[in-house]
C-alpha atoms as a PDB file:
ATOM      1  CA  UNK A   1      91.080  91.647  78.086  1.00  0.00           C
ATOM      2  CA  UNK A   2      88.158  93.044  77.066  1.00  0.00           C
ATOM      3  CA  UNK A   3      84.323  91.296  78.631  1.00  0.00           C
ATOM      4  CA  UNK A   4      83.770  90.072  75.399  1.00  0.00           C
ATOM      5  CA  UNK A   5      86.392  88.250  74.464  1.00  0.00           C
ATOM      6  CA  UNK A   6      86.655  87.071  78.783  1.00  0.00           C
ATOM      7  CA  UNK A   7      82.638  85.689  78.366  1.00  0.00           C
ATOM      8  CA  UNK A   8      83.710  83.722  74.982  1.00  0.00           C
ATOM      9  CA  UNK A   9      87.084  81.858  76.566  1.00  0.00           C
ATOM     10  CA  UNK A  10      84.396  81.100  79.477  1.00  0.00           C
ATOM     11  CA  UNK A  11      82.086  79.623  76.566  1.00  0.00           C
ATOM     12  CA  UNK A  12      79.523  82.470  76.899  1.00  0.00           C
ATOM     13  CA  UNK A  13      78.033  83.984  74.257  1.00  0.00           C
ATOM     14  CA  UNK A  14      78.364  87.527  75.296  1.00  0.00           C
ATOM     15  CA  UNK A  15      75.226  89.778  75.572  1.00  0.00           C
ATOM     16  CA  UNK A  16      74.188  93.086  77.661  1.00  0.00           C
ATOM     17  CA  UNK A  17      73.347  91.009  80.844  1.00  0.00           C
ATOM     18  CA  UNK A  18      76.248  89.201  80.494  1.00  0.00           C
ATOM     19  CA  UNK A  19      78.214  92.115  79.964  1.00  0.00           C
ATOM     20  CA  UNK A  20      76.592  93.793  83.186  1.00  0.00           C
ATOM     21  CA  UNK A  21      77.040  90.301  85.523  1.00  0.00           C
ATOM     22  CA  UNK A  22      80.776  90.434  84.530  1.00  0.00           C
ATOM     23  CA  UNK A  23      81.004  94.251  84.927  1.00  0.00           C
ATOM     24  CA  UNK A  24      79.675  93.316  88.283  1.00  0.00           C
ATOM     25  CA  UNK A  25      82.225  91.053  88.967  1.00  0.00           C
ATOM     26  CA  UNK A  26      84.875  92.845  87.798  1.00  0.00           C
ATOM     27  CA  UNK A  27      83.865  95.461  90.457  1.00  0.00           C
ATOM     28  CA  UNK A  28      83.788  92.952  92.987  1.00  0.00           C
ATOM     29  CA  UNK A  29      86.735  91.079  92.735  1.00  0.00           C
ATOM     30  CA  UNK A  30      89.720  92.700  94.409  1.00  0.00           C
ATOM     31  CA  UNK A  31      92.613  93.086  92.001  1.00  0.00           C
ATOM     32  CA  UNK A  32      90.465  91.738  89.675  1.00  0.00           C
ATOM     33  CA  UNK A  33      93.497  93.155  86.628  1.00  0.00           C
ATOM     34  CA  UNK A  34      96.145  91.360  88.547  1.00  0.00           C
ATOM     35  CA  UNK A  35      94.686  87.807  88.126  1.00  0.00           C
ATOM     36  CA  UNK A  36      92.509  88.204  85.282  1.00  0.00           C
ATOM     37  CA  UNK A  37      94.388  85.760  83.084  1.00  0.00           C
ATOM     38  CA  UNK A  38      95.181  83.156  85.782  1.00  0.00           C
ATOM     39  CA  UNK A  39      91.217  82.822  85.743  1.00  0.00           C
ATOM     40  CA  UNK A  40      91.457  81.748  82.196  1.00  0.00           C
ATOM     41  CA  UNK A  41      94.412  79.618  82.624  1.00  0.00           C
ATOM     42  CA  UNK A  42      92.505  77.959  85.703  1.00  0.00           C
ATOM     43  CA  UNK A  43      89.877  77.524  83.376  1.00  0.00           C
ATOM     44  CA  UNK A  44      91.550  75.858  80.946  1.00  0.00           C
ATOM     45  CA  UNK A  45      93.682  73.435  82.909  1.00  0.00           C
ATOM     46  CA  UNK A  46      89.923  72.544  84.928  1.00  0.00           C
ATOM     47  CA  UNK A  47      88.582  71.150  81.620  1.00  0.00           C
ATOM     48  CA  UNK A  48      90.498  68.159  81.865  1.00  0.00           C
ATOM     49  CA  UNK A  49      88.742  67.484  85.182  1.00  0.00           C
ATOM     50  CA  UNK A  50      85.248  68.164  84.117  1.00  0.00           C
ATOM     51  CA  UNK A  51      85.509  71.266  86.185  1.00  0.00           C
ATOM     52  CA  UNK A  52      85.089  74.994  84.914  1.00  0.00           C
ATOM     53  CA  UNK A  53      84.951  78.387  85.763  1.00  0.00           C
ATOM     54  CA  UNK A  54      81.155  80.377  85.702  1.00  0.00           C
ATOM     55  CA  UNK A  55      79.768  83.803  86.478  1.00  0.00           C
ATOM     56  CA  UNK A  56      78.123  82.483  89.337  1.00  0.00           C
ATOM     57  CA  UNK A  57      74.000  83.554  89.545  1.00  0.00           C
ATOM     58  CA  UNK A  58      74.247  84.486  93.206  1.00  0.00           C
ATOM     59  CA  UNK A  59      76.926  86.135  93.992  1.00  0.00           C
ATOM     60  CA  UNK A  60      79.045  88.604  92.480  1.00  0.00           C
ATOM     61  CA  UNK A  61      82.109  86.495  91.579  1.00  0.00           C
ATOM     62  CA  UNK A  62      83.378  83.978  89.337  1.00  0.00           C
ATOM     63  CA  UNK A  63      82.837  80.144  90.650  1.00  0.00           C
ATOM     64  CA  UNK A  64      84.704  77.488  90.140  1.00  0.00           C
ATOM     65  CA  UNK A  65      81.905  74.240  89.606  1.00  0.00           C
ATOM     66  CA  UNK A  66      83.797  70.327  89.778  1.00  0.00           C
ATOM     67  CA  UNK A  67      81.531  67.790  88.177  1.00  0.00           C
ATOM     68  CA  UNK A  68      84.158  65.224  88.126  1.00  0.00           C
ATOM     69  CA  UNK A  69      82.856  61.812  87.518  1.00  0.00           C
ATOM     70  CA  UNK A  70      85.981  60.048  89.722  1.00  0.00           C
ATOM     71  CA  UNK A  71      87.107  61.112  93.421  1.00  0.00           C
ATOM     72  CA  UNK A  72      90.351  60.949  91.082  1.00  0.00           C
ATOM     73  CA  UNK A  73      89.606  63.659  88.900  1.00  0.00           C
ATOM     74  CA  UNK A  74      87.778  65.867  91.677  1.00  0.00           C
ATOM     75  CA  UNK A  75      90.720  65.795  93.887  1.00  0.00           C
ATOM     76  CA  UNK A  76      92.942  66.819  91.086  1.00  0.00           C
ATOM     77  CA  UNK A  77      90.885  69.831  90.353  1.00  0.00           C
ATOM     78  CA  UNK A  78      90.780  70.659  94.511  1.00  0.00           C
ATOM     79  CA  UNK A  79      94.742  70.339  93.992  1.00  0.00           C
ATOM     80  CA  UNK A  80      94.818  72.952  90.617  1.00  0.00           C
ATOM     81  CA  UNK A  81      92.891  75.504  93.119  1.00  0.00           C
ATOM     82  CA  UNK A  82      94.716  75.050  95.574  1.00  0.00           C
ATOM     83  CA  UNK A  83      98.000  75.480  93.317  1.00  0.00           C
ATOM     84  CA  UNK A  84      96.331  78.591  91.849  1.00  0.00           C
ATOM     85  CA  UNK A  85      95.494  79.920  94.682  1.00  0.00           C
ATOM     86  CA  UNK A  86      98.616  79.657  96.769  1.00  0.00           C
ATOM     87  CA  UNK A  87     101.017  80.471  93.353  1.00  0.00           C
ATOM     88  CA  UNK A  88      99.182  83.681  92.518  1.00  0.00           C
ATOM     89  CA  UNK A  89      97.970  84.879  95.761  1.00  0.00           C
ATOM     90  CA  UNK A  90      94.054  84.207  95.004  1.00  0.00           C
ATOM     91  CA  UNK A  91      91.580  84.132  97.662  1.00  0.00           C
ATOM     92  CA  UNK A  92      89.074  81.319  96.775  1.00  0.00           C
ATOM     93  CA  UNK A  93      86.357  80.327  99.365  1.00  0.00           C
ATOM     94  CA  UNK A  94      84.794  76.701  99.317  1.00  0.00           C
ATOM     95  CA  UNK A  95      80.934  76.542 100.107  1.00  0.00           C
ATOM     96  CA  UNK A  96      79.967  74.154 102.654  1.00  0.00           C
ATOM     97  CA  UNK A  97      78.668  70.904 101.320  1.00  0.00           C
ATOM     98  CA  UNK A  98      79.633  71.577  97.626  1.00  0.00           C
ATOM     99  CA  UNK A  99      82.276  71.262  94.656  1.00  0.00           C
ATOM    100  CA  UNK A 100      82.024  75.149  94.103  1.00  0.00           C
ATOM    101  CA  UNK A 101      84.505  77.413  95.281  1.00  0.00           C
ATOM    102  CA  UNK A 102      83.784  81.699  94.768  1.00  0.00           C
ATOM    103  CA  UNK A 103      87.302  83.105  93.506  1.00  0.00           C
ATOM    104  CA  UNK A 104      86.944  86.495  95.963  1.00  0.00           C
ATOM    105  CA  UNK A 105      90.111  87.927  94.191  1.00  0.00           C
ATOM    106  CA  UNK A 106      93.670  89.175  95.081  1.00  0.00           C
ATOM    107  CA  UNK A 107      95.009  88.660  98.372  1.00  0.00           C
ATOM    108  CA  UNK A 108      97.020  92.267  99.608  1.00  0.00           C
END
């Protein structure tokens, strides 16, 4: 998939930094190929949840942000991570404190 088209099923409008943060990321998630369209279909099932998928500001990875308005819906989303990270062999890494998880990429 080219960055382009990656940035717009994100709901990016894609520009040159854009294209250089995902280039980044791209770089700096391992096996980044092998799970590139689980990320989108991640993406897409999170909606439901008022959760979503970023280029994340501060690190060089894609984050996954819940903003669930119910404990329902939040732990739903936590269960769709953990479900996509378990079926496709995706390391994810929760911060401390916060409904954002990094996606660090494909575990060897």
């Amino acid at each position: 998939m080219k960055r382009d088209a990656m940035l717009k099923q994100l709901g990016y409008v894609p520009n040159d930094a854009l294209d250089k943060q995902l280039e980044s990321i791209e770089n700096n998630t391992s096996s980044y190929e092998k799970i590139q369209k689980h990320i989108i279909d991640l993406h897409d099932h999170l909606k439901v949840n008022n959760s979503y998928i970023a280029l994340s500001n501060s690190k060089d990875y894609f984050k996954i942000k819940i903003e669930s308005e119910t404990v329902e819906l939040a732990s739903q989303a936590h269960e769709k991570i953990q479900h996509f990270s378990d079926k496709f062999k995706v390391k994810v890494e929760k911060l401390d404190k916060k409904e954002t998880y990094y996606i660090i990429g494909f575990e060897d």
